[in-house]
C-alpha atoms as a PDB file:
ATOM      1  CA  UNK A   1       4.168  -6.246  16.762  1.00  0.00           C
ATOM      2  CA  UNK A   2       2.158  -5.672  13.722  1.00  0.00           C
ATOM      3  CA  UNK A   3      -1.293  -7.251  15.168  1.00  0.00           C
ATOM      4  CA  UNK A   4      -1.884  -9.610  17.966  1.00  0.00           C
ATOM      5  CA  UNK A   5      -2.884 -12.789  15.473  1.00  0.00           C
ATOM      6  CA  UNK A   6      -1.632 -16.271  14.718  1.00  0.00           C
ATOM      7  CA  UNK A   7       1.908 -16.879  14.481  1.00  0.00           C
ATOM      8  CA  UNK A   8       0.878 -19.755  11.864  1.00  0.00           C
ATOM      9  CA  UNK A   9      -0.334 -17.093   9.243  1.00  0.00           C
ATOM     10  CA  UNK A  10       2.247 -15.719   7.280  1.00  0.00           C
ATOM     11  CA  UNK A  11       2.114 -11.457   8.653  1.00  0.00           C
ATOM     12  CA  UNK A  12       2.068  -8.771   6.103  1.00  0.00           C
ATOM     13  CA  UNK A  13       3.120  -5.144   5.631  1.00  0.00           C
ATOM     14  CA  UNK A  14       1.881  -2.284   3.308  1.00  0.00           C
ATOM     15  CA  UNK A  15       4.208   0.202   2.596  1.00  0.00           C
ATOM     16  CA  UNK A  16       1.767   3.206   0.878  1.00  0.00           C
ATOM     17  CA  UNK A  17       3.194   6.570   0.178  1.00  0.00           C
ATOM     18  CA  UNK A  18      -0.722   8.117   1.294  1.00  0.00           C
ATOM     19  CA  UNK A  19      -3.304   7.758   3.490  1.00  0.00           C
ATOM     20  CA  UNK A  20      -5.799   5.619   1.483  1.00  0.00           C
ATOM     21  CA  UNK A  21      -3.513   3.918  -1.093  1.00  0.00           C
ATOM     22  CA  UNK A  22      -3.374   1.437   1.532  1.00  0.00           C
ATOM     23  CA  UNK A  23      -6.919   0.379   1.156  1.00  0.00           C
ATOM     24  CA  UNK A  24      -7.320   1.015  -3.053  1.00  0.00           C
ATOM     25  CA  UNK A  25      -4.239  -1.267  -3.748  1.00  0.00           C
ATOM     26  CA  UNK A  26      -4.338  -3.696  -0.907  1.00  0.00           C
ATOM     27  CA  UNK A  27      -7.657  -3.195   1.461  1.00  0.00           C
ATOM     28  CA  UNK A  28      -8.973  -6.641   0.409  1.00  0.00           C
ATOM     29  CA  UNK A  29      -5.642  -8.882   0.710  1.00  0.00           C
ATOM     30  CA  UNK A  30      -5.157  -6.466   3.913  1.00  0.00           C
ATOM     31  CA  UNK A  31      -8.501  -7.608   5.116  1.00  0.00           C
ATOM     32  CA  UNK A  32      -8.445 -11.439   4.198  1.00  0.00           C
ATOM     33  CA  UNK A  33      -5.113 -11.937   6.035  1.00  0.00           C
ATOM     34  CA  UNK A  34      -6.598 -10.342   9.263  1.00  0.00           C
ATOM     35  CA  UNK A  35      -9.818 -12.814   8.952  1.00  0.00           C
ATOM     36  CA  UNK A  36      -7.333 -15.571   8.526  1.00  0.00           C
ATOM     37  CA  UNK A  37      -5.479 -14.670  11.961  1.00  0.00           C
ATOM     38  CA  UNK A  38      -2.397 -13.064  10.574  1.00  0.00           C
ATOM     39  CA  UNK A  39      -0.599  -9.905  11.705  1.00  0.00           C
ATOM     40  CA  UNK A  40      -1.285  -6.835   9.499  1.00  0.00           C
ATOM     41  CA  UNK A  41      -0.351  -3.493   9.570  1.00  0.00           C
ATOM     42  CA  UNK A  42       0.728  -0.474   6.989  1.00  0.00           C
ATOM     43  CA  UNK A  43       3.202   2.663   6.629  1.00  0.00           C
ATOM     44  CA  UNK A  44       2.187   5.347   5.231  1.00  0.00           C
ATOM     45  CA  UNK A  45       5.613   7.544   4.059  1.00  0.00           C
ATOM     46  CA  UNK A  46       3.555  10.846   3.172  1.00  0.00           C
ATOM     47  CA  UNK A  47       1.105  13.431   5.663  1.00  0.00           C
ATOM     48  CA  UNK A  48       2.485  14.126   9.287  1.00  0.00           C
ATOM     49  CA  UNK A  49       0.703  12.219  12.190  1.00  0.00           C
ATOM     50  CA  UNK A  50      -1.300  15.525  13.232  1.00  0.00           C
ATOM     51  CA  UNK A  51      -2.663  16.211   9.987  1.00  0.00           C
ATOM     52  CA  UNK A  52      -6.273  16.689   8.751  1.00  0.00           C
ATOM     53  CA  UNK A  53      -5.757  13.147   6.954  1.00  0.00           C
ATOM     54  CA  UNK A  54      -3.891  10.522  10.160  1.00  0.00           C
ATOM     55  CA  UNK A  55      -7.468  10.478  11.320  1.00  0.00           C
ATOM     56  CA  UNK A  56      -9.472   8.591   8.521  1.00  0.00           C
ATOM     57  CA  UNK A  57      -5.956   6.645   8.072  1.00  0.00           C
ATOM     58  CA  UNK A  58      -6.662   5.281  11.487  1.00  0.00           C
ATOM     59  CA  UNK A  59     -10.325   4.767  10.512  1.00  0.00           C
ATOM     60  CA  UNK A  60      -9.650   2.501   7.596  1.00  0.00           C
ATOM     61  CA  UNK A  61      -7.007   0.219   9.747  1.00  0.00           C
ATOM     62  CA  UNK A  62      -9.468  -0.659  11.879  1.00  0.00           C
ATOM     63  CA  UNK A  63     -11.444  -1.439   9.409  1.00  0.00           C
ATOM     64  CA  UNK A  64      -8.920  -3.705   7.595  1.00  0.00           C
ATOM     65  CA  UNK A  65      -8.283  -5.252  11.257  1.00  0.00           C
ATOM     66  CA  UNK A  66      -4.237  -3.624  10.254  1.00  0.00           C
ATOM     67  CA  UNK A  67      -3.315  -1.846  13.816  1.00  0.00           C
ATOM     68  CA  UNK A  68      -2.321   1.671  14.272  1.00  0.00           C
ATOM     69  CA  UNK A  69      -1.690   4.358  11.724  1.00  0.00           C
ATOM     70  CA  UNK A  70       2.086   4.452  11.130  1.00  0.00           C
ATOM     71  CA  UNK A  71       3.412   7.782   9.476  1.00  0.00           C
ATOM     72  CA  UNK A  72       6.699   8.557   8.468  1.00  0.00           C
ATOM     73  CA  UNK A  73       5.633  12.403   7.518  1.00  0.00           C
ATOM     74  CA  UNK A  74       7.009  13.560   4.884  1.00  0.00           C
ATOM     75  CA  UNK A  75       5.556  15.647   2.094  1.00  0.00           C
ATOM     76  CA  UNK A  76       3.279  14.952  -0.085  1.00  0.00           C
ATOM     77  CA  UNK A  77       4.576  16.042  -3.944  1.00  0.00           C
ATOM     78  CA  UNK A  78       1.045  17.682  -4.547  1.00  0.00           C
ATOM     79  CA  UNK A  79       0.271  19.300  -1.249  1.00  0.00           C
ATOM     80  CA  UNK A  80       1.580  22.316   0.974  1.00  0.00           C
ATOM     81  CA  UNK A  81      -0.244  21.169   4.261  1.00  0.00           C
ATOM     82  CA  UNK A  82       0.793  17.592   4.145  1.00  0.00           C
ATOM     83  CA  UNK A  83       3.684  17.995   6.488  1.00  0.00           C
ATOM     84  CA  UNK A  84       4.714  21.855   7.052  1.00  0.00           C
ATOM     85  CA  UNK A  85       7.992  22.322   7.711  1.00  0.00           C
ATOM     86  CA  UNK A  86       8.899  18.589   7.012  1.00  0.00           C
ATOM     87  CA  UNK A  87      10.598  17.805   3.299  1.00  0.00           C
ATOM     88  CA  UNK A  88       8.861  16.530   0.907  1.00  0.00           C
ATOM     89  CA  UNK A  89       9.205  13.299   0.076  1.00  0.00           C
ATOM     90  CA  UNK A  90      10.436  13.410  -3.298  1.00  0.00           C
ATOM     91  CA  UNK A  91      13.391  15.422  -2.194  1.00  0.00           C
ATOM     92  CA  UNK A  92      14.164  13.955   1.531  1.00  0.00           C
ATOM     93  CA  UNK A  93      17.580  12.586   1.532  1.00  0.00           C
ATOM     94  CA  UNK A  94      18.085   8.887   0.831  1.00  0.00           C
ATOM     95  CA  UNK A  95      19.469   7.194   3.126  1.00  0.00           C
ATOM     96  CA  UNK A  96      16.889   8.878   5.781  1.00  0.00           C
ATOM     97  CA  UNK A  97      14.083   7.414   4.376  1.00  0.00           C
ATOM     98  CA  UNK A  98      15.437   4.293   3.833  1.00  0.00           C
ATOM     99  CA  UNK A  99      16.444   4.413   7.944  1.00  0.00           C
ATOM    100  CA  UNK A 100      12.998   5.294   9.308  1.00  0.00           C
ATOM    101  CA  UNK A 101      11.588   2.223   6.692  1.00  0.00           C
ATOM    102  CA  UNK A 102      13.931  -0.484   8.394  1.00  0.00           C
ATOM    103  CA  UNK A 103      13.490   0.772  12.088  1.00  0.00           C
ATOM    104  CA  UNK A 104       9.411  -0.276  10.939  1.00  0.00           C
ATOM    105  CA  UNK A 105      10.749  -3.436   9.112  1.00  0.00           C
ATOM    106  CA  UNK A 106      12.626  -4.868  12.082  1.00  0.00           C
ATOM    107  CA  UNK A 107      10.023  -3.720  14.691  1.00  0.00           C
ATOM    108  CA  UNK A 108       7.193  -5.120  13.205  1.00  0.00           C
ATOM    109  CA  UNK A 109       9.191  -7.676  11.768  1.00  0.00           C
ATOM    110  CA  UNK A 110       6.722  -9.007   8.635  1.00  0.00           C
ATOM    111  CA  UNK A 111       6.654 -11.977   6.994  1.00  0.00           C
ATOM    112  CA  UNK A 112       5.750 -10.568   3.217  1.00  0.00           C
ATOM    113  CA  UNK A 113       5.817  -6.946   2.652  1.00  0.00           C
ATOM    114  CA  UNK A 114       3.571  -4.951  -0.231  1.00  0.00           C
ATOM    115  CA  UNK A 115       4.245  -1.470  -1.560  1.00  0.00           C
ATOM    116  CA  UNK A 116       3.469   0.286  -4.919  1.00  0.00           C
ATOM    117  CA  UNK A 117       5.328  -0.888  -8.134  1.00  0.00           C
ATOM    118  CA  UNK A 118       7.976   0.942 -10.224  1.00  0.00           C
ATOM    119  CA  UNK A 119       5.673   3.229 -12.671  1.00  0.00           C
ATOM    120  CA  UNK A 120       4.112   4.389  -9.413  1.00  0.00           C
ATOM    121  CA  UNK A 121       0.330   3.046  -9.983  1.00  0.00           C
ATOM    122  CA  UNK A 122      -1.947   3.773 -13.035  1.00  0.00           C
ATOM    123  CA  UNK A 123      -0.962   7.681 -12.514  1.00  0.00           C
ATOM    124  CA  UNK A 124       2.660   7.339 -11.776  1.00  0.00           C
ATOM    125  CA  UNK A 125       1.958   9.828  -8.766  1.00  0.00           C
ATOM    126  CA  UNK A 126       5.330  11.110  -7.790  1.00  0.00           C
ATOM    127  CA  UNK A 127       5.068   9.682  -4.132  1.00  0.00           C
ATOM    128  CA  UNK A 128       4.773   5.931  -5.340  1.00  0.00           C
ATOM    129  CA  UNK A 129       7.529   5.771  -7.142  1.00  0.00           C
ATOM    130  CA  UNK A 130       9.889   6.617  -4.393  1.00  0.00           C
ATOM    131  CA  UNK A 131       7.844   5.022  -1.658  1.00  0.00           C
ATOM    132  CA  UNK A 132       8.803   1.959  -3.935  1.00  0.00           C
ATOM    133  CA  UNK A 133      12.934   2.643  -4.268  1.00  0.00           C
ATOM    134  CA  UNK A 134      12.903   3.342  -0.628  1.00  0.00           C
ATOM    135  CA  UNK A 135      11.045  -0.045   0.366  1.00  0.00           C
ATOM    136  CA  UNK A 136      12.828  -2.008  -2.106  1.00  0.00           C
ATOM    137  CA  UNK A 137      16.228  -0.717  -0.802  1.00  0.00           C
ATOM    138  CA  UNK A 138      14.854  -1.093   3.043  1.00  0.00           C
ATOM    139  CA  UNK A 139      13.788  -4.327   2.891  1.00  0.00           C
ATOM    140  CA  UNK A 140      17.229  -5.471   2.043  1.00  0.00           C
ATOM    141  CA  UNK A 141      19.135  -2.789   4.485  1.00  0.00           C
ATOM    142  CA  UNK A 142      16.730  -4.663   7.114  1.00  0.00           C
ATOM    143  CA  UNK A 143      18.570  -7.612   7.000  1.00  0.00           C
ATOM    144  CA  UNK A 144      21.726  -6.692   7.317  1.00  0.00           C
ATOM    145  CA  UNK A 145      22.893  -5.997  10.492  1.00  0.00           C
ATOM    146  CA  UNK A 146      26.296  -3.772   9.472  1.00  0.00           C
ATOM    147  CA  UNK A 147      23.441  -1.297   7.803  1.00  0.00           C
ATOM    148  CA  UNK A 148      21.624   1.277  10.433  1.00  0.00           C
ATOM    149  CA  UNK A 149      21.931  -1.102  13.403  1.00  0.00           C
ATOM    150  CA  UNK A 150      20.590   1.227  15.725  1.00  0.00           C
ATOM    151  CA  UNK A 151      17.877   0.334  14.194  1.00  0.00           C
ATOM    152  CA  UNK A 152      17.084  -2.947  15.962  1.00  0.00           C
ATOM    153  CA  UNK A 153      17.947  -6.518  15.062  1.00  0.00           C
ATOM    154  CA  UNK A 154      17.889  -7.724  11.679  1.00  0.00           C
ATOM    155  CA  UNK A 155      15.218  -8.827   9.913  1.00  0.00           C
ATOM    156  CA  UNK A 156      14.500 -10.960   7.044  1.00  0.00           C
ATOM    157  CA  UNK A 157      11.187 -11.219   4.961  1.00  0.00           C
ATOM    158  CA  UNK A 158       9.857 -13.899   3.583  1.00  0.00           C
ATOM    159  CA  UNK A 159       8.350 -12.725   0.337  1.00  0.00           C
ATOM    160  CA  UNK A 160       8.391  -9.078  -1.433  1.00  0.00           C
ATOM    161  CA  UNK A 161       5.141  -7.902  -3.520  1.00  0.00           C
ATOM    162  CA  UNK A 162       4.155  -4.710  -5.665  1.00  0.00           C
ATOM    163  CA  UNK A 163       0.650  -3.528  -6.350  1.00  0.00           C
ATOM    164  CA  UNK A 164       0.107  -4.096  -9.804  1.00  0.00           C
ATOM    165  CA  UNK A 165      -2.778  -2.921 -13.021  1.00  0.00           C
ATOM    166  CA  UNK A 166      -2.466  -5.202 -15.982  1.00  0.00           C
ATOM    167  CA  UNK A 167      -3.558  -4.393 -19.220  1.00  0.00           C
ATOM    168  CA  UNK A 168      -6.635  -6.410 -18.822  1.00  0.00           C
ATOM    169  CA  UNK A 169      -7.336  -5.639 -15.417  1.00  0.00           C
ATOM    170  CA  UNK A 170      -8.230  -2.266 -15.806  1.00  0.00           C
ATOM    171  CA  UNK A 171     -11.944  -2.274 -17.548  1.00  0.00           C
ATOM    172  CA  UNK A 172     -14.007   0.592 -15.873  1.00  0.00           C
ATOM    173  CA  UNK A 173     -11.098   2.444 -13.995  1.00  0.00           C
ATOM    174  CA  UNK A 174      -9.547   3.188 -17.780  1.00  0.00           C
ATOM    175  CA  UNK A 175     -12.346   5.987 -18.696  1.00  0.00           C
ATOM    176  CA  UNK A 176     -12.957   6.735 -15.091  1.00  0.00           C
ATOM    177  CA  UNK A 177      -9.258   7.974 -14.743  1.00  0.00           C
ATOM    178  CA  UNK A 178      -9.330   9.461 -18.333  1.00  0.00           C
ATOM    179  CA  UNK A 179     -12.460  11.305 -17.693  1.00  0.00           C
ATOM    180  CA  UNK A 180     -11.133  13.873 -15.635  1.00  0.00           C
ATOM    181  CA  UNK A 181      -7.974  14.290 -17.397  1.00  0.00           C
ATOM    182  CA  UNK A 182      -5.218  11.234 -15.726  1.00  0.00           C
ATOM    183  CA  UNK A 183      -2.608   9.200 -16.937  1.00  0.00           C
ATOM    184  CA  UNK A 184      -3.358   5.577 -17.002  1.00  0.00           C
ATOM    185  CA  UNK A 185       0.005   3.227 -16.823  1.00  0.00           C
ATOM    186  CA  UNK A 186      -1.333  -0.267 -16.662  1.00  0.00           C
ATOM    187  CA  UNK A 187       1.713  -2.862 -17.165  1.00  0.00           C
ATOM    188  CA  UNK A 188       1.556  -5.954 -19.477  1.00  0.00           C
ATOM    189  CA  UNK A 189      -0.730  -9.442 -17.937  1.00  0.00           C
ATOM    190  CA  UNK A 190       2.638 -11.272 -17.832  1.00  0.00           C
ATOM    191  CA  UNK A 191       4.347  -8.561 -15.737  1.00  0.00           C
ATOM    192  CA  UNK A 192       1.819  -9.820 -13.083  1.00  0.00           C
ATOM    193  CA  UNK A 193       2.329 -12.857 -11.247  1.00  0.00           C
ATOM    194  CA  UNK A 194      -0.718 -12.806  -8.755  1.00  0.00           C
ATOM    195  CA  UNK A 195      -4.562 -11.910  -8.909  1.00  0.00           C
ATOM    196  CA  UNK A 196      -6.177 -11.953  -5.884  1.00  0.00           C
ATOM    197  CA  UNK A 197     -10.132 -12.403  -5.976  1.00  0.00           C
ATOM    198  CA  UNK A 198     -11.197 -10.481  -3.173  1.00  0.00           C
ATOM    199  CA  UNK A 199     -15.149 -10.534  -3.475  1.00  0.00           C
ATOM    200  CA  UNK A 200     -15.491 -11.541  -0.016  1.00  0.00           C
ATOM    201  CA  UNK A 201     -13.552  -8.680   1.611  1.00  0.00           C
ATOM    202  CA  UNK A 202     -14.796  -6.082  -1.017  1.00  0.00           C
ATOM    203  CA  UNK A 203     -17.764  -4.619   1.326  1.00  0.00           C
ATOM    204  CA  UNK A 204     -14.997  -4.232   3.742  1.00  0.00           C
ATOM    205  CA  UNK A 205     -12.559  -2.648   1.676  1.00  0.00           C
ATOM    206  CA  UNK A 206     -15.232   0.254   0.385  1.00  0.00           C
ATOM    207  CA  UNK A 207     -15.880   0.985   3.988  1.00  0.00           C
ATOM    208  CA  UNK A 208     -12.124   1.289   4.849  1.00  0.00           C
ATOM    209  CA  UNK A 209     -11.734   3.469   1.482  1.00  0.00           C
ATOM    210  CA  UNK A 210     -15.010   6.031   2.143  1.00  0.00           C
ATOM    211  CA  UNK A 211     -13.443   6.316   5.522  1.00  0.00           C
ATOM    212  CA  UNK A 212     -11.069   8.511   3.858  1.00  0.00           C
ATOM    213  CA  UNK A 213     -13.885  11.189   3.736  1.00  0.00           C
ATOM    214  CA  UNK A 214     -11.594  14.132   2.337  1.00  0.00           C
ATOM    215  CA  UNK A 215     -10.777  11.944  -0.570  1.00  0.00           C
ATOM    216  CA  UNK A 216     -13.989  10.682  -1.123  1.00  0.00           C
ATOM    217  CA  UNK A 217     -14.968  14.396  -1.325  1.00  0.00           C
ATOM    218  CA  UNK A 218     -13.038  15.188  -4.003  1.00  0.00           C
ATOM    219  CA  UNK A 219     -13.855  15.340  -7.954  1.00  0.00           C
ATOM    220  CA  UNK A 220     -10.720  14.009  -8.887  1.00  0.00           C
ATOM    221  CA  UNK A 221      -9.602  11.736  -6.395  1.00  0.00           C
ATOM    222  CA  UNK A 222     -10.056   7.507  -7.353  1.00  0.00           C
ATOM    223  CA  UNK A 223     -12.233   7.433  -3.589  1.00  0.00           C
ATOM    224  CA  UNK A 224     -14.608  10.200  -5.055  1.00  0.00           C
ATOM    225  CA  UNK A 225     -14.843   8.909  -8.541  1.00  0.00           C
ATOM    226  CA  UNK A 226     -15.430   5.199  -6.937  1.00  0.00           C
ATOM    227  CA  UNK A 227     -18.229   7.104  -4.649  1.00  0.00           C
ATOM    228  CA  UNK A 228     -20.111   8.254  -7.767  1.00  0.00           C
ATOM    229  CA  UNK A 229     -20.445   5.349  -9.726  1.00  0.00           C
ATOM    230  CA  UNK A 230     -23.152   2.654  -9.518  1.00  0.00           C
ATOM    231  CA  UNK A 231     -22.465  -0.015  -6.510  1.00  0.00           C
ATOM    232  CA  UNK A 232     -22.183  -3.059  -9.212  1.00  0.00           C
ATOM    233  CA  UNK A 233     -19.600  -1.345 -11.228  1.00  0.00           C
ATOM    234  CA  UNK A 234     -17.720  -0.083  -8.124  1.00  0.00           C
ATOM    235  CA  UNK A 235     -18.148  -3.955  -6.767  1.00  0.00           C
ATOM    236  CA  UNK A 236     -16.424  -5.340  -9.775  1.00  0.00           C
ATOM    237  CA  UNK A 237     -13.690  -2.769 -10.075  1.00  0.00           C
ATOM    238  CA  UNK A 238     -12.415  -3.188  -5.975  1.00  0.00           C
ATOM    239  CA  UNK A 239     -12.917  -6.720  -6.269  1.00  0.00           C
ATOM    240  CA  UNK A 240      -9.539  -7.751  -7.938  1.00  0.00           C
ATOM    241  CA  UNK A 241      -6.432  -6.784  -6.848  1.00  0.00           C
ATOM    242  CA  UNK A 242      -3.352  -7.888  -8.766  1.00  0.00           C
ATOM    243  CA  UNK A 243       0.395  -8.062  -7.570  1.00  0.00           C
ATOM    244  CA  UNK A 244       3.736  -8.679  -8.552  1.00  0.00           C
ATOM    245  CA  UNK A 245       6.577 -10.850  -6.732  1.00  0.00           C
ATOM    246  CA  UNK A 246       9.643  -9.160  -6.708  1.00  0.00           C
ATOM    247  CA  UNK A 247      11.777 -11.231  -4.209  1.00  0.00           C
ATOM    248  CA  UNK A 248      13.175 -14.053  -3.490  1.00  0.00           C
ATOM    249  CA  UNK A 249      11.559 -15.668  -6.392  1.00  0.00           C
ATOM    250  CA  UNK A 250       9.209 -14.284  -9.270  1.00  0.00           C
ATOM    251  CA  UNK A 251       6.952 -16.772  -9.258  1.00  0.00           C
ATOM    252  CA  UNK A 252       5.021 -17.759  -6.299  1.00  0.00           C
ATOM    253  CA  UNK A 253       3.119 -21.293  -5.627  1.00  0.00           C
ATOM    254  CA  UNK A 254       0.033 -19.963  -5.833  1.00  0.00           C
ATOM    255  CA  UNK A 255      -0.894 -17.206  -8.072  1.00  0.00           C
ATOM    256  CA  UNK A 256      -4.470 -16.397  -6.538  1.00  0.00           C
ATOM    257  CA  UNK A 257      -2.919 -15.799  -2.981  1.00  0.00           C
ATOM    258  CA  UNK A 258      -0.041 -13.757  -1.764  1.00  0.00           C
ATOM    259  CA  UNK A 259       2.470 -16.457  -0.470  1.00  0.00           C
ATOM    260  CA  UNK A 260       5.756 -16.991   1.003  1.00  0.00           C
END
């Protein structure tokens, strides 16, 4: 299982294509559900399980109450050392991917599942985008039990989410991105169906993100840029997160929480 927590609380899944992606996009929703009882966890699709990152991945799931680190360890796009020897992900064969995503689907067995959206994030990193086909393709392979049924019993999901940026949620990250030279791809309000205040959480989710101490260390990274900024403007910008529902039905019933 995902977490040993209350069966009554609707369990959710991150599906992240790095270590620390899970806490940026979802750390706060990640940590709210756990408070609440429910069964959390996250798969990360890039970095091997013995490299220099697994161990602050395991870090920040404790903190976010979301279980062990789950790697499927493949390649990062922008880094040699993330899995030597293993392909990257970008170029790993389909249908492989896909396999090792429902084998976590119908183990874990989630109620709503949350990856990265279509334009892969406000840089379109080349991991997110297929960390997104591969979920979106998995979580309806899981189901089916003619498709990979080695794979364990199938398994249906109750609701389907992407991490989103709207236009007009992106206020300080805009020049903080632009600054040192990234893309920002932020996605129209409307395209955004669910904006989750998570103030509470938000001390919680910085710890869970500066556990990811080789990002943090780094110029260019959205950890390190977060670390150097003052602690109110940090506060505001981790205290939203925003998300779209993509399945069964585009709208949910309530558009402040993530529901089934």
């Amino acid at each position: 299982m995902i977490t040993s927590a209350s069966p009554s609380v609707p369990s959710l899944l991150g599906v992240f294509a790095h270590p620390d992606d899970e806490s940026l996009l979802a750390g706060g929703v990640l940590a709210q559900r756990a408070v609440a009882g429910a069964r959390t966890g996250v798969v990360t699709t890039t970095w091997a399980p013995d490299s220099i990152r697994a161990d602050d991945l395991a870090e920040a799931l404790a903190v976010l109450g979301a279980g062990r680190a789950r790697m499927l360890g493949y390649g990062d796009a922008r880094n040699d050392s993330s899995a030597p020897g293993h392909a990257r992900l970008c170029d790993a064969p389909l249908d492989e991917v896909i396999g090792q995503l429902v084998v976590q689907l119908r183990e874990l067995r989630p109620d709503i599942v949350v990856t990265h959206h279509a334009i892969g994030q406000l840089t379109g990193h080349p991991d997110h985008r297929p960390t997104h086909r591969v979920t979106l393709l998995a979580v309806e392979a899981a189901r089916l039990a003619h498709l990979y049924p080695e794979a364990g019993a199938p398994w249906q999901i109750r609701a389907f989410y992407a991490a989103t940026h709207p236009h007009s949620g992106i206020g300080e990250l805009g020049p903080l991105l632009t600054g040192v030279g990234k893309t920002v791809l932020s996605l129209p309000d409307e395209y955004v169906t669910t904006t989750v205040d998570v103030t509470p959480w938000a001390e919680q989710k910085w710890r869970a993100i500066t556990a990811h101490r080789g990002e943090v260390a780094r110029e260019r990274s959205l950890p390190g840029l977060l670390a150097r900024l003052p602690e109110d403007i940090r506060r505001t910008i981790i205290s939203t997160e925003h998300f779209t529902r993509l399945s069964p039905a585009p709208v949910p019933s309530d558009p402040h929480q993530l529901t089934t």
